[in-house]
PDB file of N, CA and C in Angstrom:
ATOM      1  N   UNK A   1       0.838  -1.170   0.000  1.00  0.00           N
ATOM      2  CA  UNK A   1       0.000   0.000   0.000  1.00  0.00           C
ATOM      3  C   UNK A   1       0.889   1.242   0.000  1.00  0.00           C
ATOM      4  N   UNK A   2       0.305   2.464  -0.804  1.00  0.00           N
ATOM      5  CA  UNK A   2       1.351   3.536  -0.769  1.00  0.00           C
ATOM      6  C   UNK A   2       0.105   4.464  -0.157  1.00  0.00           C
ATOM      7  N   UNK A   3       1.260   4.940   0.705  1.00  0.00           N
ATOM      8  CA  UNK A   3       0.052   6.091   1.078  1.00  0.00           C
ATOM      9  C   UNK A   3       1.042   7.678   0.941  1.00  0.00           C
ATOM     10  N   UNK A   4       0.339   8.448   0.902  1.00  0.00           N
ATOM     11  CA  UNK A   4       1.002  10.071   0.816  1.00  0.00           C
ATOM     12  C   UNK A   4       0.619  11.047   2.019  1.00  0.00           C
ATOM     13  N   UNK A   5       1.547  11.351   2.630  1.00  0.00           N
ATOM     14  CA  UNK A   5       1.637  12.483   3.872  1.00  0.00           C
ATOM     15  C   UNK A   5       2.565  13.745   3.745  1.00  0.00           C
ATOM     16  N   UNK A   6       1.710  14.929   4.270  1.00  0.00           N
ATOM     17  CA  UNK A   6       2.832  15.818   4.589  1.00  0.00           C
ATOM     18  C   UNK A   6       3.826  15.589   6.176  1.00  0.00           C
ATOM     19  N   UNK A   7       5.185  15.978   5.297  1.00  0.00           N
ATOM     20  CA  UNK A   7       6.103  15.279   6.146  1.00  0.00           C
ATOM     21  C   UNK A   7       5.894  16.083   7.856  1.00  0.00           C
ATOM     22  N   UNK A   8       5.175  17.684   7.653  1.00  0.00           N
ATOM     23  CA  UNK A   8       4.804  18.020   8.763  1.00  0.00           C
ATOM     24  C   UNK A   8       3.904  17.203  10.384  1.00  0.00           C
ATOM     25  N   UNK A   9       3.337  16.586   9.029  1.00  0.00           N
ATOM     26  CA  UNK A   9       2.074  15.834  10.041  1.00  0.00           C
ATOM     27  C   UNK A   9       2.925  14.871  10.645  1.00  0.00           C
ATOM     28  N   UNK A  10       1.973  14.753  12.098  1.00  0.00           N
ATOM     29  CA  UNK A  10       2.868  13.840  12.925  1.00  0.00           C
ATOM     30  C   UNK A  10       2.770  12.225  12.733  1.00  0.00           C
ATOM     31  N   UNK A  11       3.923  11.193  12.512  1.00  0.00           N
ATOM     32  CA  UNK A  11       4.475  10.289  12.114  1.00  0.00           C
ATOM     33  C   UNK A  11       3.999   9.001  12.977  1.00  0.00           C
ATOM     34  N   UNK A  12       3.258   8.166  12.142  1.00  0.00           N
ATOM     35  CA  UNK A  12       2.288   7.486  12.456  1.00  0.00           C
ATOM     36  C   UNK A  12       3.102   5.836  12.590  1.00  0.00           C
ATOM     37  N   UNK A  13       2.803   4.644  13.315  1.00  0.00           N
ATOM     38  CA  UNK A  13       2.795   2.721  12.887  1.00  0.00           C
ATOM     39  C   UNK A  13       2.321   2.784  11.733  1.00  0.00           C
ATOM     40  N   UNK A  14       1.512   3.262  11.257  1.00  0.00           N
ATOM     41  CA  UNK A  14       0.858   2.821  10.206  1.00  0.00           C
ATOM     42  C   UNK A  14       1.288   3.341   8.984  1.00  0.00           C
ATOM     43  N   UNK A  15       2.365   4.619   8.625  1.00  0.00           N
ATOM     44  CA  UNK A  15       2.990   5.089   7.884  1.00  0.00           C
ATOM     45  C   UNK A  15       3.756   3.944   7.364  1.00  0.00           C
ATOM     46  N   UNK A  16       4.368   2.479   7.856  1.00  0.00           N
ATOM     47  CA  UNK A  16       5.421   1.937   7.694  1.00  0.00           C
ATOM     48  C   UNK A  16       6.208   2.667   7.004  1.00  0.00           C
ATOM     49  N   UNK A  17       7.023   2.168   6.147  1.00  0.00           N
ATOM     50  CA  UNK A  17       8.481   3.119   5.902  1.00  0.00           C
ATOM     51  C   UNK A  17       7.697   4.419   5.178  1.00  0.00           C
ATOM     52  N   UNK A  18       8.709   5.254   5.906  1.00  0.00           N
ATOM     53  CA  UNK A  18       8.606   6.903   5.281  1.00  0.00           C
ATOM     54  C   UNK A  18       9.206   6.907   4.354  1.00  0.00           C
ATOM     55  N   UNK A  19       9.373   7.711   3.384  1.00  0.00           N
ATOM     56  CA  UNK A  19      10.255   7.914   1.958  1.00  0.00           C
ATOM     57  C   UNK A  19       9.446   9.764   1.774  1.00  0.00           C
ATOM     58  N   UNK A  20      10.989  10.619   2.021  1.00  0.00           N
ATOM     59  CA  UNK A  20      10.571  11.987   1.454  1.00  0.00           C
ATOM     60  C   UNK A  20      11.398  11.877   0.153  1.00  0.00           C
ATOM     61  N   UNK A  21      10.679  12.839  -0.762  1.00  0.00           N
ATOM     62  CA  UNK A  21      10.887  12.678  -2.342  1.00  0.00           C
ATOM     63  C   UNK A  21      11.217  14.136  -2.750  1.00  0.00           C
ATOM     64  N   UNK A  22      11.204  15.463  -1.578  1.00  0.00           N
ATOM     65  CA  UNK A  22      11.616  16.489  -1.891  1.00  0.00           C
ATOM     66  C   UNK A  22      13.302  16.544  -2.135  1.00  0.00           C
ATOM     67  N   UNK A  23      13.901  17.432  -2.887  1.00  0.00           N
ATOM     68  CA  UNK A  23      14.976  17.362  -3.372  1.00  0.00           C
ATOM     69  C   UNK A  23      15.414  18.614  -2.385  1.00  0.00           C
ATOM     70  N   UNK A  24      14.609  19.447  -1.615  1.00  0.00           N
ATOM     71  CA  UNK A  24      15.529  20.148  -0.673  1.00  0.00           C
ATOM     72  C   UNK A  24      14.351  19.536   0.976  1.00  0.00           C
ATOM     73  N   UNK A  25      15.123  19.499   2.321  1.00  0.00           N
ATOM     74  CA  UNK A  25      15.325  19.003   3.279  1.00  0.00           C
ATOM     75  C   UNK A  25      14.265  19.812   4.022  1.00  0.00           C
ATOM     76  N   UNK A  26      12.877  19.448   4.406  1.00  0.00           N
ATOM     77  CA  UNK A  26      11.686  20.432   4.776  1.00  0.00           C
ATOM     78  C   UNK A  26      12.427  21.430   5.952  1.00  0.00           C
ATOM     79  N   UNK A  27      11.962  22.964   5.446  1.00  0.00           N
ATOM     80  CA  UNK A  27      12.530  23.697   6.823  1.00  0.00           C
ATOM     81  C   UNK A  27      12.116  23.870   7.874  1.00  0.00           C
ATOM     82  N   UNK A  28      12.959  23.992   9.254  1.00  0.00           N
ATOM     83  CA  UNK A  28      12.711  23.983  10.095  1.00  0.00           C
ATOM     84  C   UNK A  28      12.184  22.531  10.734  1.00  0.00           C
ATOM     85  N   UNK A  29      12.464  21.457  10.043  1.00  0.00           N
ATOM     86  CA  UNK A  29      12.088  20.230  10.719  1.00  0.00           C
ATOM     87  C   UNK A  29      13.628  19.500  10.928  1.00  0.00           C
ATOM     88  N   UNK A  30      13.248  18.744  12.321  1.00  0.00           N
ATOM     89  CA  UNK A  30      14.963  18.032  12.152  1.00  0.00           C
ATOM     90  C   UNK A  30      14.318  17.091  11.872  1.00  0.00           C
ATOM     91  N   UNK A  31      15.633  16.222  11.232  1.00  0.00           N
ATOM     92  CA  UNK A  31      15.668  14.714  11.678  1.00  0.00           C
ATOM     93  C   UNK A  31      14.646  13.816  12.125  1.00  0.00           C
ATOM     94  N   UNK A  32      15.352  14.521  13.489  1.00  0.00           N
ATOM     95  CA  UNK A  32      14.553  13.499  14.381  1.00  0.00           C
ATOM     96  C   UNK A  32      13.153  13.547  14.556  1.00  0.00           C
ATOM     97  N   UNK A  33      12.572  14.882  13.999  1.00  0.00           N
ATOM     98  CA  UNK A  33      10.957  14.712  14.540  1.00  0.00           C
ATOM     99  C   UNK A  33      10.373  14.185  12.955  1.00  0.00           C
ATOM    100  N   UNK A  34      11.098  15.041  12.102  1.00  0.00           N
ATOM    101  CA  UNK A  34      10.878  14.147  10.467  1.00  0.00           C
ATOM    102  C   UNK A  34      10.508  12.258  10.475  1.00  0.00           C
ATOM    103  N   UNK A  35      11.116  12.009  11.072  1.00  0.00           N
ATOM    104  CA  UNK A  35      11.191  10.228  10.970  1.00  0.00           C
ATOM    105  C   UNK A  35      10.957   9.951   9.985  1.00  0.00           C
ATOM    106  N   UNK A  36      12.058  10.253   9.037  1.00  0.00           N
ATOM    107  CA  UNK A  36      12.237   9.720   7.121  1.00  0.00           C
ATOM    108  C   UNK A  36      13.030   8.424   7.686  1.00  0.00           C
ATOM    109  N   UNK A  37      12.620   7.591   6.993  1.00  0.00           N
ATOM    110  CA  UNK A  37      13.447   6.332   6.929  1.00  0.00           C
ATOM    111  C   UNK A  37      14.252   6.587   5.527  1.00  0.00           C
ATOM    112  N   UNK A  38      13.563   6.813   4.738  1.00  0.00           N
ATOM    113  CA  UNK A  38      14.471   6.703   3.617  1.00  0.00           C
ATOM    114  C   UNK A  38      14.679   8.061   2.544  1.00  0.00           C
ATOM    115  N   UNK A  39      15.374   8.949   2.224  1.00  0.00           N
ATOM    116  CA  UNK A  39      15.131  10.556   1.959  1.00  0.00           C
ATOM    117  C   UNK A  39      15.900   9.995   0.361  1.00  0.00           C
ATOM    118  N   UNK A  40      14.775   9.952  -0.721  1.00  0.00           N
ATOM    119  CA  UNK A  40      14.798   9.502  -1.829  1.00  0.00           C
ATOM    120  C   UNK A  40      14.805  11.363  -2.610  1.00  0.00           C
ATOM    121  N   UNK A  41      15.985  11.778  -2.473  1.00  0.00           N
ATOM    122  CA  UNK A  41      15.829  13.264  -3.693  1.00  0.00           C
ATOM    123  C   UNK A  41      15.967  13.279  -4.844  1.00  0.00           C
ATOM    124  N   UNK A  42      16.459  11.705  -5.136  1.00  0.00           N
ATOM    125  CA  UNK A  42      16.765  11.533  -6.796  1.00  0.00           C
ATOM    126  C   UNK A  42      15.310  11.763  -7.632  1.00  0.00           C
ATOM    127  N   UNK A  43      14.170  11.308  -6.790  1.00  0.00           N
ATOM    128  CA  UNK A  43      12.428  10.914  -7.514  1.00  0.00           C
ATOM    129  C   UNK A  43      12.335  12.647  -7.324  1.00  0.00           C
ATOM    130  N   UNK A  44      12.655  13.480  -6.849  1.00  0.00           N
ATOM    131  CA  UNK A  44      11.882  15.343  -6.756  1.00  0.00           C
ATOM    132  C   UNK A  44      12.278  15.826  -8.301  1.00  0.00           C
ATOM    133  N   UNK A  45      11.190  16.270  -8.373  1.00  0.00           N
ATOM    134  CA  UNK A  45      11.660  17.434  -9.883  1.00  0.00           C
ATOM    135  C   UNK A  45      12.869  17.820  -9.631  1.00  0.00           C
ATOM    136  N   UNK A  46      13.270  18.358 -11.008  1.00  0.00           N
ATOM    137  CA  UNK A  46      14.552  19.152 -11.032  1.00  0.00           C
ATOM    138  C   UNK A  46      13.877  20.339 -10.469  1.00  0.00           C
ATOM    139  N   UNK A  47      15.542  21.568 -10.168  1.00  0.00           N
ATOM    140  CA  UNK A  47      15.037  22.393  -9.550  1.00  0.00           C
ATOM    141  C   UNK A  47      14.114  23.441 -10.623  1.00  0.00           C
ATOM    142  N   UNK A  48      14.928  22.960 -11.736  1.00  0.00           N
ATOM    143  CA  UNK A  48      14.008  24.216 -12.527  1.00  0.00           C
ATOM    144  C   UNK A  48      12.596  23.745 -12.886  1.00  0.00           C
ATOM    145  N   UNK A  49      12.366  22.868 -12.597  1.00  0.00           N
ATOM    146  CA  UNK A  49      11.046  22.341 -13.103  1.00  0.00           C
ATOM    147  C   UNK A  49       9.794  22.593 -12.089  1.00  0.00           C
ATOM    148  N   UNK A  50      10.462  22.345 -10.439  1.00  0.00           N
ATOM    149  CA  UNK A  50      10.085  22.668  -9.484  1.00  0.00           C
ATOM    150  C   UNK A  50       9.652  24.264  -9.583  1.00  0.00           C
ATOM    151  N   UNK A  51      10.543  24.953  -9.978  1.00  0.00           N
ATOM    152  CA  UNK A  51      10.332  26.597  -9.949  1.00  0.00           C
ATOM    153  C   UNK A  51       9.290  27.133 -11.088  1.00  0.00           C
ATOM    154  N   UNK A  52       9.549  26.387 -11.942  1.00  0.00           N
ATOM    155  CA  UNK A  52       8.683  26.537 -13.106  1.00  0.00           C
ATOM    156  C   UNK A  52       7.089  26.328 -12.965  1.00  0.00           C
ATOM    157  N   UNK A  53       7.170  25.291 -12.359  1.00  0.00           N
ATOM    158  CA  UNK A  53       5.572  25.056 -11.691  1.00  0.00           C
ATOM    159  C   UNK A  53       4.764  25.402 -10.435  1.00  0.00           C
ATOM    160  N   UNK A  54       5.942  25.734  -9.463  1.00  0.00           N
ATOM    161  CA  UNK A  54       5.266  26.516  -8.098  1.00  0.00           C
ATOM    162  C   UNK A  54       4.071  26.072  -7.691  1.00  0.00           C
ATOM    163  N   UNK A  55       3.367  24.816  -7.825  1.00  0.00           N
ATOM    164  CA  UNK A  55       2.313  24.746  -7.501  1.00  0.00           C
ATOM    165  C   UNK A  55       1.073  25.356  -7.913  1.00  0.00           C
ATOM    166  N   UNK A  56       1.067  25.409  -9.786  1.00  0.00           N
ATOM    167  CA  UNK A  56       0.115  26.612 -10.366  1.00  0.00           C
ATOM    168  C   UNK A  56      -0.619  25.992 -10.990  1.00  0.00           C
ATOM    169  N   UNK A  57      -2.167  25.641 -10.264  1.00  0.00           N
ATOM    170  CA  UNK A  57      -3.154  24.265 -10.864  1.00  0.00           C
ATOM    171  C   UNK A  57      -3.046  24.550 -12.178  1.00  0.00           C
ATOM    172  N   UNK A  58      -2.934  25.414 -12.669  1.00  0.00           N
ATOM    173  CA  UNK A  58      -3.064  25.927 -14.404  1.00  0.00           C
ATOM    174  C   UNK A  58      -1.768  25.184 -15.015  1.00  0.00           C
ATOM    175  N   UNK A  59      -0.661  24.616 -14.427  1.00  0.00           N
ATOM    176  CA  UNK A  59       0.442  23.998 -14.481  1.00  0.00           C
ATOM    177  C   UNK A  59       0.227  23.131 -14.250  1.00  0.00           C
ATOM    178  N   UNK A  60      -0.745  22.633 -13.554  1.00  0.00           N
ATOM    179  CA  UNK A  60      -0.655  21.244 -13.092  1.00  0.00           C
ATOM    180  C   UNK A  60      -0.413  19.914 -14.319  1.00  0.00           C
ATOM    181  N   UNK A  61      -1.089  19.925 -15.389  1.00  0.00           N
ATOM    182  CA  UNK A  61      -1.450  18.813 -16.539  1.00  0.00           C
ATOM    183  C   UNK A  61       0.406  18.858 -17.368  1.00  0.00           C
ATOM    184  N   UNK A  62       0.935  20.283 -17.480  1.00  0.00           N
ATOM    185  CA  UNK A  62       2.178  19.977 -18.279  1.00  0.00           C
ATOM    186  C   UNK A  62       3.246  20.067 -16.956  1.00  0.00           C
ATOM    187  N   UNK A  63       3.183  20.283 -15.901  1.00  0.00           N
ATOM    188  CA  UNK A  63       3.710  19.762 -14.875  1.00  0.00           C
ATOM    189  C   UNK A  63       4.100  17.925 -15.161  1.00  0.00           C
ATOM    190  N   UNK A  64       2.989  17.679 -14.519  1.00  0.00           N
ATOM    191  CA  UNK A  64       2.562  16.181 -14.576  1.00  0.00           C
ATOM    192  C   UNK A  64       3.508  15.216 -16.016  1.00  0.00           C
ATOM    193  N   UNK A  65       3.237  15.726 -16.948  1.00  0.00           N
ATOM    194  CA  UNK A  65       4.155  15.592 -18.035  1.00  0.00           C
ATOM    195  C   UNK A  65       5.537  15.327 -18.362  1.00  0.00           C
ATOM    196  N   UNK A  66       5.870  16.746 -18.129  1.00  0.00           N
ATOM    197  CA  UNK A  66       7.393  17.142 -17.568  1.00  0.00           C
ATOM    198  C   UNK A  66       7.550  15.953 -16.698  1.00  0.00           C
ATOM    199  N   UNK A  67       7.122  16.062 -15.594  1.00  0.00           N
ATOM    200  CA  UNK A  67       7.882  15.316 -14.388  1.00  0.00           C
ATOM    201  C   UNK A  67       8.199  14.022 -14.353  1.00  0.00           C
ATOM    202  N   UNK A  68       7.070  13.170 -15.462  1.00  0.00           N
ATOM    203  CA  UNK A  68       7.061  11.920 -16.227  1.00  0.00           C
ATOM    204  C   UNK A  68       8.202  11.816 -16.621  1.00  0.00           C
ATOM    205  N   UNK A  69       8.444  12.716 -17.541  1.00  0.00           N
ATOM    206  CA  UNK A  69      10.016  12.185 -18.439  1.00  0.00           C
ATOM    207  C   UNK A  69      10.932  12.202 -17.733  1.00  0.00           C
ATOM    208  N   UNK A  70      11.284  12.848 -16.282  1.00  0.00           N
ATOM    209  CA  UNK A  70      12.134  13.127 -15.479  1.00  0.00           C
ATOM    210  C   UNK A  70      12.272  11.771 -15.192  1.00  0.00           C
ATOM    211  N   UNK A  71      11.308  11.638 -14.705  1.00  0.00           N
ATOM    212  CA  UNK A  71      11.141  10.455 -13.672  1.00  0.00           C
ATOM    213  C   UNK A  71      11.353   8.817 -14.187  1.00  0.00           C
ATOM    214  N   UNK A  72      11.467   9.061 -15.830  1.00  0.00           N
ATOM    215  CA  UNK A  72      11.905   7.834 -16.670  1.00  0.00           C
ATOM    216  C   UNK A  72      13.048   7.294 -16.691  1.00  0.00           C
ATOM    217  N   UNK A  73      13.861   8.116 -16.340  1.00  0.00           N
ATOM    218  CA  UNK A  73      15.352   7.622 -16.299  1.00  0.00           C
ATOM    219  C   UNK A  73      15.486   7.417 -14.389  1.00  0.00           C
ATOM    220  N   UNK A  74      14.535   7.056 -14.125  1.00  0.00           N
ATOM    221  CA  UNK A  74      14.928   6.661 -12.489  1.00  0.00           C
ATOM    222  C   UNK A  74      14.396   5.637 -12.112  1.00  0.00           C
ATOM    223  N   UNK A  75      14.168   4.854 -12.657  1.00  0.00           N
ATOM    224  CA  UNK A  75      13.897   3.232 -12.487  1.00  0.00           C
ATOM    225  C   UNK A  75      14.082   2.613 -11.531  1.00  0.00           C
ATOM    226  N   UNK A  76      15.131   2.313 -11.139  1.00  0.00           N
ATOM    227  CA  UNK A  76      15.833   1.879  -9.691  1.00  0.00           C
ATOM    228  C   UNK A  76      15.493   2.405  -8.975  1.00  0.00           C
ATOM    229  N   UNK A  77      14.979   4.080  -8.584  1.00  0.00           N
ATOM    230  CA  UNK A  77      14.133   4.431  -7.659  1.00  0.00           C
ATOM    231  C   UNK A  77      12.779   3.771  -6.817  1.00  0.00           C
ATOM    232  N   UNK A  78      12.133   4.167  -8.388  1.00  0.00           N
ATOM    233  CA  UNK A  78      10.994   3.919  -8.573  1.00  0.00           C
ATOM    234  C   UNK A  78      10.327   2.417  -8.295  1.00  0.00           C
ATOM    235  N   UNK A  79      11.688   1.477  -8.607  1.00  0.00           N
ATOM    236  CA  UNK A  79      11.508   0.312  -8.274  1.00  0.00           C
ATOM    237  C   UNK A  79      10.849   0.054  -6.746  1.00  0.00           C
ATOM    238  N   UNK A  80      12.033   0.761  -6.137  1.00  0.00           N
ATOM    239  CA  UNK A  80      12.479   0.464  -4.897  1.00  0.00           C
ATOM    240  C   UNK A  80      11.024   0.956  -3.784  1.00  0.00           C
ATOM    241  N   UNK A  81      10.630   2.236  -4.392  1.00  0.00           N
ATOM    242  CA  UNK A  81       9.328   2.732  -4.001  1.00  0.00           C
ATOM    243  C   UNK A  81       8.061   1.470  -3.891  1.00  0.00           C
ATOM    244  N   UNK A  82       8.121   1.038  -5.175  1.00  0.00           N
ATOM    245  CA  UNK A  82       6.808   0.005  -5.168  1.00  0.00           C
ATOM    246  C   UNK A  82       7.151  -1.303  -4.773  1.00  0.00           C
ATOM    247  N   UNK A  83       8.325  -1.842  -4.411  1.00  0.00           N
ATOM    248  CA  UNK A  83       8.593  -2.716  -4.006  1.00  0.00           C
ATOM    249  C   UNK A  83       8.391  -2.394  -2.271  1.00  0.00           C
ATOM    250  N   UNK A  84       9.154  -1.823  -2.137  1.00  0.00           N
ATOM    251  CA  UNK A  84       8.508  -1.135  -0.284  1.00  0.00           C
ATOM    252  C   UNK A  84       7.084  -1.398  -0.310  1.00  0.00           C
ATOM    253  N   UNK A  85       6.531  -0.425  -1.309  1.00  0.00           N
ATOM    254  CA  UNK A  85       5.153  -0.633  -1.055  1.00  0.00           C
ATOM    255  C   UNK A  85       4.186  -1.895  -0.627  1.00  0.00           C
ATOM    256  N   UNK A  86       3.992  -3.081  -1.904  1.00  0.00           N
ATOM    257  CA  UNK A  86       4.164  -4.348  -2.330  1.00  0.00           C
ATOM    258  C   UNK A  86       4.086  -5.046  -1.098  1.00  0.00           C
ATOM    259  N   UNK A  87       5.653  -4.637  -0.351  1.00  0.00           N
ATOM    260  CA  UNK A  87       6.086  -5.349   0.722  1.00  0.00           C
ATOM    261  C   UNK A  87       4.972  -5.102   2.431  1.00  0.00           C
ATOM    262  N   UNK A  88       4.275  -3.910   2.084  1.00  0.00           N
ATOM    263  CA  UNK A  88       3.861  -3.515   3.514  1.00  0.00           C
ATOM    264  C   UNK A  88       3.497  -2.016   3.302  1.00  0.00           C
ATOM    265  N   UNK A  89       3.312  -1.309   3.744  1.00  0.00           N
ATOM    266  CA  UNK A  89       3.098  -0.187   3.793  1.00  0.00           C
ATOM    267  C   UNK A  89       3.718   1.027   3.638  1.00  0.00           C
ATOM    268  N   UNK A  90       4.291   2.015   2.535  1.00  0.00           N
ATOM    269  CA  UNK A  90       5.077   2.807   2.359  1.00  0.00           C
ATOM    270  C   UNK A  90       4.370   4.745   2.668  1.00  0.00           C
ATOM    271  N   UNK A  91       4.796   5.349   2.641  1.00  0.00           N
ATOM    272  CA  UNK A  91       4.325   6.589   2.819  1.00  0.00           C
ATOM    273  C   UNK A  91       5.208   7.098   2.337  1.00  0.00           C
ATOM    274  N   UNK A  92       4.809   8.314   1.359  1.00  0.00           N
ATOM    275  CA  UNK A  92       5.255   9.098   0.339  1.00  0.00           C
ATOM    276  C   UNK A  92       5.219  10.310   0.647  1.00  0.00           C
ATOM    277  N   UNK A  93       6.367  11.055   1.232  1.00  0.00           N
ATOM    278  CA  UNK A  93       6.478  12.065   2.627  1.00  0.00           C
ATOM    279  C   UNK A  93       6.649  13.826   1.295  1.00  0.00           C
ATOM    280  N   UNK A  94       6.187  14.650   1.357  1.00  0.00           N
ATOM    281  CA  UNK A  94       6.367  15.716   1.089  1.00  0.00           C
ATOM    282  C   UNK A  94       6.180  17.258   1.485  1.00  0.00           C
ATOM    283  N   UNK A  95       7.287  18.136   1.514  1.00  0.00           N
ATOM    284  CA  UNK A  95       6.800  19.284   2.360  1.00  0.00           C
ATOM    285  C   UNK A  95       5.753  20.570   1.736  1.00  0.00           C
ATOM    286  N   UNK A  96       5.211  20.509   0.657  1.00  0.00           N
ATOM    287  CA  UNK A  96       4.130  21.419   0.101  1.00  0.00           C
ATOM    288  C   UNK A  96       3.201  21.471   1.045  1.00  0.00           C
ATOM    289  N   UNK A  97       2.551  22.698   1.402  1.00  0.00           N
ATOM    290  CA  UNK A  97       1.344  23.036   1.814  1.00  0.00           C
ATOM    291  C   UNK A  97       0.161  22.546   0.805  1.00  0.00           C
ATOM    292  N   UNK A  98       0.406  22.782  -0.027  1.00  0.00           N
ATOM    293  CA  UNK A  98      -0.599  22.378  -1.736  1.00  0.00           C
ATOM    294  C   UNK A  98      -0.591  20.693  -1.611  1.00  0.00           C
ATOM    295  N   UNK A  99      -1.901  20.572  -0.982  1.00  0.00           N
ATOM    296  CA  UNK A  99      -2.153  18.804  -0.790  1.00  0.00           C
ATOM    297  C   UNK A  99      -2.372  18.294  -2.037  1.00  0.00           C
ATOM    298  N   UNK A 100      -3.100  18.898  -3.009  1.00  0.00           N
ATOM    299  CA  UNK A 100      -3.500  18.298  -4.658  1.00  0.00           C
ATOM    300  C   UNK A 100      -2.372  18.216  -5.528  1.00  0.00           C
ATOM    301  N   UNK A 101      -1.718  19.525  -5.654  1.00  0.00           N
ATOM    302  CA  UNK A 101      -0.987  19.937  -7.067  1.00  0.00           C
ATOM    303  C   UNK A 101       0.655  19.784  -6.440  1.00  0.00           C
ATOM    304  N   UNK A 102       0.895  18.705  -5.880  1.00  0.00           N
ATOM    305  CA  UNK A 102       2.357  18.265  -5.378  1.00  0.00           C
ATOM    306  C   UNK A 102       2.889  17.695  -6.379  1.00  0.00           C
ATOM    307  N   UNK A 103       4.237  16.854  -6.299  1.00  0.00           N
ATOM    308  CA  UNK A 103       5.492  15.862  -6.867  1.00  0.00           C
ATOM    309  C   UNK A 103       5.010  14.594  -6.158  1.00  0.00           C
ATOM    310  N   UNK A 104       4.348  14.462  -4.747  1.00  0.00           N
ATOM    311  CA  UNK A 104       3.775  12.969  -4.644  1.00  0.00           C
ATOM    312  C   UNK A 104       2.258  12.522  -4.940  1.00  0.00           C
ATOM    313  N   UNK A 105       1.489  13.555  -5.171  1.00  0.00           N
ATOM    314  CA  UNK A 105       0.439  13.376  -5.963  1.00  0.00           C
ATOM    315  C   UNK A 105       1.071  12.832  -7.503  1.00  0.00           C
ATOM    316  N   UNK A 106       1.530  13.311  -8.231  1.00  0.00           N
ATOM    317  CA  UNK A 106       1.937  13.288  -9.281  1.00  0.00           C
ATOM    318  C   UNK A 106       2.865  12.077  -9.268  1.00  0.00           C
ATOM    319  N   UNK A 107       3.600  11.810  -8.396  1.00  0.00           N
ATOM    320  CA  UNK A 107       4.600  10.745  -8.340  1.00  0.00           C
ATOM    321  C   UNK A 107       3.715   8.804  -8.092  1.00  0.00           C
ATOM    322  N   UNK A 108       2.694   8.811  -7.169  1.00  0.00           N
ATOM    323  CA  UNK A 108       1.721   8.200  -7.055  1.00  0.00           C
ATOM    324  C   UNK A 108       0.998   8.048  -8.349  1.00  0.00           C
ATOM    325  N   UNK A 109       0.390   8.625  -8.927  1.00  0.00           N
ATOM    326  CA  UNK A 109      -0.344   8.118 -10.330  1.00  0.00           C
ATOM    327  C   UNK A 109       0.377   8.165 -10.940  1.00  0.00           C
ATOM    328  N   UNK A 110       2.312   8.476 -11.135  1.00  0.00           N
ATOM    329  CA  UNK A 110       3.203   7.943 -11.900  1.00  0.00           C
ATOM    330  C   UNK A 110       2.543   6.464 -11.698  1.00  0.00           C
ATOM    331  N   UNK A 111       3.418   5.885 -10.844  1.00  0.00           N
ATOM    332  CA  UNK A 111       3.188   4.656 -10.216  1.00  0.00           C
ATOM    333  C   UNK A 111       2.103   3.902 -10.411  1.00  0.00           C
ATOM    334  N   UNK A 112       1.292   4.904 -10.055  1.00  0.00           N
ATOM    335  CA  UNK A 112      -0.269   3.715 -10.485  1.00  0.00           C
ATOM    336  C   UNK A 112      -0.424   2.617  -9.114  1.00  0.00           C
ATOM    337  N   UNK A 113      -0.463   2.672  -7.940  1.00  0.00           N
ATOM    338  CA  UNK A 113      -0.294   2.445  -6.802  1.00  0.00           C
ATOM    339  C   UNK A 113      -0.810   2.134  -6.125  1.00  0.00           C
TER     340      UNK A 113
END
């Protein structure tokens, strides 16, 4: 099962493994209250792609796109994501306020999950 959380929210048993997919380190959170098991930045947009889209629902569809082809040459990631999953319970950790128009919304119906 994959499930998707903001990495803010507090860190659940039932999350089984965490996996954050942002490519910069949520601010103002450490470590330790984060409880990432696994901090996957290779699966985050590039940065310019990230900047390019800002979270702009009007962006959202060639967002989604873009981030596809990114995300094609990361296989071994991606593997590793749905195999966690597969295995037990994964959670797909990200720091956006924007619950809809994220990189793990988008990364999840990559997946198909």
């Amino acid at each position: 099962m994959l499930k998707l959380k903001r990495v803010y929210e507090k860190a659940e048993k039932s999350d089984g493994k965490r996996i954050l997919i942002d490519g910069l380190w949520p601010r103002g959170l450490t470590k330790e209250k984060a409880k990432v098991d696994i901090w996957m930045k290779e699966v985050s947009p590039s940065a310019e792609l990230r900047r390019w889209f800002g979270h702009d629902p009007k962006k959202w569809t060639a967002f989604k796109k873009k981030y596809r082809e990114e995300l094609k040459s990361k296989k071994e990631f991606l593997n590793e994501i749905k195999s966690l999953a597969k295995k037990g319970t994964a959670t797909i950790l990200y720091g956006s306020k924007e619950e809809r128009f994220n990189n793990a919304n988008a990364l999840r119906e990559f997946l198909r999950l």
